[in-house]
Protein backbone atom coordinates (compact mmCIF):
# COMPACT_ATOMS: atom_id res chain seq x y z
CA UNK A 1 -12.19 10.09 -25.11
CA UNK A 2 -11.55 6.65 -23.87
CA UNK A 3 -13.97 6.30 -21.07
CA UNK A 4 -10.89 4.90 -18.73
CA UNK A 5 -8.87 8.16 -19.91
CA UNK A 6 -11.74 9.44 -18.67
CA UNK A 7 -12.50 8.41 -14.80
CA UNK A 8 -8.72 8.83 -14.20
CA UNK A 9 -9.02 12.17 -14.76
CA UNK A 10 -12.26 12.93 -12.88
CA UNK A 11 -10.67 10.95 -10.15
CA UNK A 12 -7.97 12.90 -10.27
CA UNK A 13 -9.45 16.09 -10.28
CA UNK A 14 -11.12 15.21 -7.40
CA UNK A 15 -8.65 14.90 -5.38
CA UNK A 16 -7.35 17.77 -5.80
CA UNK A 17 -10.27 19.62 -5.49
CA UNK A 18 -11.35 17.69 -2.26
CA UNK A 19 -7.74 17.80 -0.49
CA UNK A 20 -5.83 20.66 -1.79
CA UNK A 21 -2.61 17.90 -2.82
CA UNK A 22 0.06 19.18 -4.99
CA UNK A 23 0.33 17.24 -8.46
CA UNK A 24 3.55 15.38 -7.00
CA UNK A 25 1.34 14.20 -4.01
CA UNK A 26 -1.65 13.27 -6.08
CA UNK A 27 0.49 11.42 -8.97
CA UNK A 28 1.63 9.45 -5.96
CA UNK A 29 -1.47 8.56 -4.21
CA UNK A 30 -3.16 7.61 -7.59
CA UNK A 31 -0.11 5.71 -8.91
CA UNK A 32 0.70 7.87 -12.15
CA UNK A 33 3.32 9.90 -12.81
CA UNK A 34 3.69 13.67 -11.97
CA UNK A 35 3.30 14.38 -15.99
CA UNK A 36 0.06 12.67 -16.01
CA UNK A 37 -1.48 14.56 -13.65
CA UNK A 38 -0.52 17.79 -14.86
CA UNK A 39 -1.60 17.40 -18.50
CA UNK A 40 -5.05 15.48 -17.61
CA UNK A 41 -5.29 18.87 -14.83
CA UNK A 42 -4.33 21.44 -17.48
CA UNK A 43 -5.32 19.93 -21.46
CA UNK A 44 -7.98 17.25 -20.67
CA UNK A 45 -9.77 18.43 -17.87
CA UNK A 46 -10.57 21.60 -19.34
CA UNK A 47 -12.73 19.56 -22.12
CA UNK A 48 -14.38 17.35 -19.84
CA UNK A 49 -15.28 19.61 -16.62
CA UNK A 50 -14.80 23.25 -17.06
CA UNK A 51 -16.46 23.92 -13.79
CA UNK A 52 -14.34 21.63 -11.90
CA UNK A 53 -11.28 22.66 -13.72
CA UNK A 54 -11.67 25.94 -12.10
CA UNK A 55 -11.58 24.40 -9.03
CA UNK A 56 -8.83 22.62 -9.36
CA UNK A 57 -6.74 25.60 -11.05
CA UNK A 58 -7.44 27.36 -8.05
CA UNK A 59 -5.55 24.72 -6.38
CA UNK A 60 -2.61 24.64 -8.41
CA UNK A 61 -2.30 27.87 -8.43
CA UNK A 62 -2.06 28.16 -4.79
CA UNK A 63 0.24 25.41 -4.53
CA UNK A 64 2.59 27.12 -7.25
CA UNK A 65 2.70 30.37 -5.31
CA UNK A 66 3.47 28.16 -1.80
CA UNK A 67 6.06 26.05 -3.84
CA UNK A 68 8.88 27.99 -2.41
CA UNK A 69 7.92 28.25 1.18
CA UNK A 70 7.70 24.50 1.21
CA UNK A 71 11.27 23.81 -0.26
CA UNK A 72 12.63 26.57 2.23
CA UNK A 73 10.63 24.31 4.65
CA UNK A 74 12.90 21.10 3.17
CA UNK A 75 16.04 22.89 3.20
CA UNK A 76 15.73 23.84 6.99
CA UNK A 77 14.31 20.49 8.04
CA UNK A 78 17.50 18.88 6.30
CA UNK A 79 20.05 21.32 7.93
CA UNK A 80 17.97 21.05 11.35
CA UNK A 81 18.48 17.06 11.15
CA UNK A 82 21.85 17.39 9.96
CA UNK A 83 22.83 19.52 12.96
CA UNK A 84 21.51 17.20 15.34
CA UNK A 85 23.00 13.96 14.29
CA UNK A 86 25.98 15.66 14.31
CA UNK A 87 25.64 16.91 17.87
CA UNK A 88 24.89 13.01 18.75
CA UNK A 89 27.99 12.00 17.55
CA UNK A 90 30.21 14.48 19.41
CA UNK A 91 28.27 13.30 22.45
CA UNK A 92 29.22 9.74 21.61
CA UNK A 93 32.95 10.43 21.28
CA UNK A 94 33.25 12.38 24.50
């Protein structure tokens, strides 16, 4: 493996490992894409680092099972914001 290939996916990894990111988050800190990061995490990583590929799983797997408590998060925000602009500009025209 192409020793470049190869620090981008250590770095990667720790990341992860060290801050408990989402791939999203971590593909755009490093400046890759989300696809990237999830096949160096889950095909190359494995090859290189098994130890620290079980950390990181342990990661993803968390963040996979909080994945839907953070979009209801998103939704509410949105409506919450959405609800109080509106409120502002019925104060406006009164």
């Amino acid at each position: 493996m192409v020793d470049v290939l190869r620090e981008r996916v250590i770095t990667e990894a720790l990341y992860i490992a060290e801050t408990n990111q989402t791939v999203r988050e971590t593909a755009r800190k490093l400046g890759v894409s989300k696809s990237t990061v999830h096949k160096d995490m889950t095909e190359r990583l494995p090859e290189i680092d098994p130890t620290l590929y079980n950390k990181v799983r342990l990661c993803l797997d968390k963040n996979k099972a909080e994945r839907h408590l953070r979009g209801g998060q998103a939704t509410r925000l949105k409506y919450m914001q959405s609800k109080q602009a509106e409120t502002e500009a019925q104060e406006e025209m009164a």
